[in-house]
Protein backbone atom coordinates (compact mmCIF):
# COMPACT_ATOMS: atom_id res chain seq x y z
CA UNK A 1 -20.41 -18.73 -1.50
CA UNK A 2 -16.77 -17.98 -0.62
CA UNK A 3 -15.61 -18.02 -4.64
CA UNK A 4 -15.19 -14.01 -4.44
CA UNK A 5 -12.98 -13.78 -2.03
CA UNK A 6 -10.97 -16.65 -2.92
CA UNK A 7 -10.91 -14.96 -6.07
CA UNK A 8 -9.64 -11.68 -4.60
CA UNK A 9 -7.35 -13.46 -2.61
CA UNK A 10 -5.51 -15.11 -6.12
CA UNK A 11 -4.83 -11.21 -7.00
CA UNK A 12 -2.66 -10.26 -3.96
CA UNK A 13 0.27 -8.62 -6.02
CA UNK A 14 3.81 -10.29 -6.27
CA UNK A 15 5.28 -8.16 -3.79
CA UNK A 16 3.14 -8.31 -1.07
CA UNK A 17 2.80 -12.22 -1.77
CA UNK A 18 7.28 -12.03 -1.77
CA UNK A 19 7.17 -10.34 1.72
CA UNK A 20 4.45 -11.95 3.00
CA UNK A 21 6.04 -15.71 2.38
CA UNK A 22 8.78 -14.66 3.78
CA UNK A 23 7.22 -14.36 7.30
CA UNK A 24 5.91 -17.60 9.43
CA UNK A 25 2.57 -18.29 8.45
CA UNK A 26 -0.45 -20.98 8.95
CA UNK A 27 0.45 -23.47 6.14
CA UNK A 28 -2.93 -22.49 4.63
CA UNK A 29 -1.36 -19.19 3.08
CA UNK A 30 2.22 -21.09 2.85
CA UNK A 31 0.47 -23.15 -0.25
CA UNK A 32 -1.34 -20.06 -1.30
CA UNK A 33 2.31 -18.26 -1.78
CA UNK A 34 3.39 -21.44 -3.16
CA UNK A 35 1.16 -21.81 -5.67
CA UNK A 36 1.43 -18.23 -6.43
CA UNK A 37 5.30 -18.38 -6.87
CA UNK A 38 4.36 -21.70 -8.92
CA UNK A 39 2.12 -19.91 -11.75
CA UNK A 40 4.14 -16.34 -11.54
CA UNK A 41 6.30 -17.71 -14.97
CA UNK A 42 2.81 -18.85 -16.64
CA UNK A 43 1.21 -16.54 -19.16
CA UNK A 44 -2.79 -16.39 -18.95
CA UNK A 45 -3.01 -16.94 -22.67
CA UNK A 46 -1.22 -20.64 -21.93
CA UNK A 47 -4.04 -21.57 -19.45
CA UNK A 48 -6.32 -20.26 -21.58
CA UNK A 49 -5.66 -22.88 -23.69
CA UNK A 50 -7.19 -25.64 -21.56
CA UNK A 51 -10.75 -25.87 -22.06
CA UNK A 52 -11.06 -28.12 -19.43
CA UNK A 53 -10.21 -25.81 -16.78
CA UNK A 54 -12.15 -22.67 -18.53
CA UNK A 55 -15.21 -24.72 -18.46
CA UNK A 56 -14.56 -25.28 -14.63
CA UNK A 57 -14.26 -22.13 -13.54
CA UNK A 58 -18.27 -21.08 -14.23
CA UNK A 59 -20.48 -20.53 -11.51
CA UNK A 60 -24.10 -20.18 -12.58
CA UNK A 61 -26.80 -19.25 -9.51
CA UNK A 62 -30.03 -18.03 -11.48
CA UNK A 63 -29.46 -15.65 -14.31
CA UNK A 64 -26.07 -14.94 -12.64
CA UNK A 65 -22.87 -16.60 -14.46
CA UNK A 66 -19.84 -15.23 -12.66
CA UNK A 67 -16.61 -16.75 -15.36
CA UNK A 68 -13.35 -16.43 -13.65
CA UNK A 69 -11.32 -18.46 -16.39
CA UNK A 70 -9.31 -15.39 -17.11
CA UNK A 71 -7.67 -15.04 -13.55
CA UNK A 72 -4.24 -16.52 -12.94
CA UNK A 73 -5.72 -19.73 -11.27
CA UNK A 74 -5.64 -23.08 -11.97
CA UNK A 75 -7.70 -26.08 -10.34
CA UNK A 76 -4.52 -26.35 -8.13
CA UNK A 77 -4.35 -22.78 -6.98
CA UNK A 78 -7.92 -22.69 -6.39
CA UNK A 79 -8.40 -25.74 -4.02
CA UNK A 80 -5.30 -24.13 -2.33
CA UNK A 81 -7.47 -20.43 -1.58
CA UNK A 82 -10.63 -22.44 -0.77
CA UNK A 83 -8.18 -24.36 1.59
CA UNK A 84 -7.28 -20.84 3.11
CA UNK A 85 -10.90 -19.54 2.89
CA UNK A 86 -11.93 -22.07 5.14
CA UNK A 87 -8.66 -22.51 7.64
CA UNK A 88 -9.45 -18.09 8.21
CA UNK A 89 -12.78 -19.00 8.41
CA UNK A 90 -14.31 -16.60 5.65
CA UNK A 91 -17.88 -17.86 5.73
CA UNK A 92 -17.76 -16.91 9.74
CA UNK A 93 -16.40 -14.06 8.83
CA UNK A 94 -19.16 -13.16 5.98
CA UNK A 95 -21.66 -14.31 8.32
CA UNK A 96 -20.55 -11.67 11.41
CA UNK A 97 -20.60 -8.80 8.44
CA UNK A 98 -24.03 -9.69 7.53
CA UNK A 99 -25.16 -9.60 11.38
CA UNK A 100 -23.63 -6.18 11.99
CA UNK A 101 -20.95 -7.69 14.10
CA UNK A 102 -18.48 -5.17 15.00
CA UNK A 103 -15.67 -7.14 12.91
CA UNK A 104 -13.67 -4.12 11.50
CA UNK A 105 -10.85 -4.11 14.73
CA UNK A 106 -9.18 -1.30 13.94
CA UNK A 107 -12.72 1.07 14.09
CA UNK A 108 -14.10 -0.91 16.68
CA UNK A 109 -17.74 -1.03 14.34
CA UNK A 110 -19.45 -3.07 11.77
CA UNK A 111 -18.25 -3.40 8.25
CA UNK A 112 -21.99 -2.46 6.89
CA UNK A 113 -20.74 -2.81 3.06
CA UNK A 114 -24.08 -4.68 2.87
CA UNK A 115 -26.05 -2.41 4.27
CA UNK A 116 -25.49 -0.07 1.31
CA UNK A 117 -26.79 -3.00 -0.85
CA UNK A 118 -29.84 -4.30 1.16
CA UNK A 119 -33.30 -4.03 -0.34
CA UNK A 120 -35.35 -1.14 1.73
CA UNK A 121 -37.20 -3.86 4.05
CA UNK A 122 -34.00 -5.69 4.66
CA UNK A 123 -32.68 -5.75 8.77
CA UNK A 124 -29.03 -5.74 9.24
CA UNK A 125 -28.83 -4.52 13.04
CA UNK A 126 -26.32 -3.02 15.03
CA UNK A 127 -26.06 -2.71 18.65
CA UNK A 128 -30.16 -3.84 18.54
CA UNK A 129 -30.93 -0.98 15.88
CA UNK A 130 -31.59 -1.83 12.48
CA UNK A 131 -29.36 0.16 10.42
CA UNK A 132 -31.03 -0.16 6.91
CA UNK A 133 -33.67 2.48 7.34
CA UNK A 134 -30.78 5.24 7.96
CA UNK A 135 -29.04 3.75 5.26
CA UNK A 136 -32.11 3.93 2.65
CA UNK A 137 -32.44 7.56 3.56
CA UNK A 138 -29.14 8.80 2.79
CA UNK A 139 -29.61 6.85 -0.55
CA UNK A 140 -32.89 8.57 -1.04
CA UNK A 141 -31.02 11.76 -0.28
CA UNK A 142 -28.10 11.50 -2.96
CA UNK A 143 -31.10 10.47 -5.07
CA UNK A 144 -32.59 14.03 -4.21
CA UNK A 145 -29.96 15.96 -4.74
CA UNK A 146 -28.73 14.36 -8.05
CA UNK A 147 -32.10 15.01 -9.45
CA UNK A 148 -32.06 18.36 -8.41
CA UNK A 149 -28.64 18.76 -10.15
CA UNK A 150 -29.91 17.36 -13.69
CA UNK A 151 -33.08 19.44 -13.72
CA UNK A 152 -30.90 22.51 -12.66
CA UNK A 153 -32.91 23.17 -9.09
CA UNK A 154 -29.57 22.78 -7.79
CA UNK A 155 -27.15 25.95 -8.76
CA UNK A 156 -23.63 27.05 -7.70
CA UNK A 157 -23.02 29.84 -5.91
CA UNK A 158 -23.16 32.13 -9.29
CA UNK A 159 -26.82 31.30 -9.37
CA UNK A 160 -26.19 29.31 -12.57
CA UNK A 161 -26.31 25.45 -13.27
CA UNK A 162 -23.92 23.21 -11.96
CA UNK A 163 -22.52 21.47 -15.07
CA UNK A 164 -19.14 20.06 -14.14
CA UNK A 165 -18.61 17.85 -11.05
CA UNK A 166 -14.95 17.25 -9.73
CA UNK A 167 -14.93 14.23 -7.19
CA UNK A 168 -12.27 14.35 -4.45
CA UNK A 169 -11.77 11.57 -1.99
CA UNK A 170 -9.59 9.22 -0.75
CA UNK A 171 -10.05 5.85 1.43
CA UNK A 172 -13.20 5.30 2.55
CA UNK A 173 -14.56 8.44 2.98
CA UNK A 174 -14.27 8.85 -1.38
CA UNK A 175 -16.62 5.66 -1.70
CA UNK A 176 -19.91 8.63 -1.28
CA UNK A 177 -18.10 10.78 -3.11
CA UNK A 178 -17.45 8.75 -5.91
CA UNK A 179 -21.78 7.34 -5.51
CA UNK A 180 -22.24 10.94 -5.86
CA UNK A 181 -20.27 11.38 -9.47
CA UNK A 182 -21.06 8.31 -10.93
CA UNK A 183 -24.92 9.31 -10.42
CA UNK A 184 -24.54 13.08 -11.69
CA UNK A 185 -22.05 12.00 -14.93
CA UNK A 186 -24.86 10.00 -16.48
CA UNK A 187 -27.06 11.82 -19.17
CA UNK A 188 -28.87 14.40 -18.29
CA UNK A 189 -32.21 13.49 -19.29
């Protein structure tokens, strides 16, 4: 359940890893840095070559196969992130996000990334409110107006059809944005 995070954990770049070691830390991310330090001279072609650790790094759950033999990992490395996944307590952490804890610190709210991807009868509540009907309805809403945009209902300000979209965002805030572009740069039928 934790594999995806471990996995984005193996891709913390060099430098960050190189400034990062260099501070006190929980022996958990010690080995991680270690191990990191350890493949950093290794070429993914070369561990590519070992079929026995391609064929362990598949993880099948229904018609879902999720292959991660072509990260910089080896069985090493990865008992060393599952190690750290479970000394910071990742599955608690998942857990909190999927109960609409407030976990993000720095916002003082919920980290509701799984509220964009609940099905429409789903209940992810926050402060007692369930936060998946709001969510559905802005979906419905970009729905709306994409659709209006393709069957030119929507026009600029000239009256005539939109038919270029520039996206501009950045951080969090660009995550609609960019919903927003990738929906109106598909065909137009």
């Amino acid at each position: 359940a934790i594999l995806a995070q471990v996995i984005l954990l193996a891709r913390v770049p060099r430098a960050v890893a190189r400034g990062l070691a260099a501070m006190p830390l929980p022996p958990a991310w010690s080995d991680v840095f270690s191990q990191a330090e350890r493949l950093s001279g290794t070429h993914l072609r070369s561990l590519m070559q070992d079929q026995a650790r391609n064929d362990s790094m598949f993880v099948k759950c229904g018609d879902i196969v999720l292959d991660y033999c072509r990260e910089k990992v080896d069985q090493q490395a990865m008992e060393k992130l599952f190690a750290l996944a479970q000394a910071t307590d990742v599955e608690g952490k998942k857990k909190k996000m999927y109960e609409g804890v407030k976990i993000n610190e720095t916002e003082g709210r919920p980290v509701l990334h799984v509220a964009l991807r609940a099905a429409r009868d789903a209940s992810i509540c926050v402060d007692g409110k369930n936060v998946v009907p709001e969510v559905w309805s802005v979906l419905d809403g970009m729905k709306a107006f994409s659709e209006k945009v393709r069957k030119g209902e929507w026009v600029g300000h000239t009256g005539k059809r939109l038919t270029d979209v520039v996206c501009i965002g950045i951080g969090g805030s660009y995550l609609g944005v960019e919903f927003v572009f990738e929906a109106l740069k598909t065909d137009p039928e």
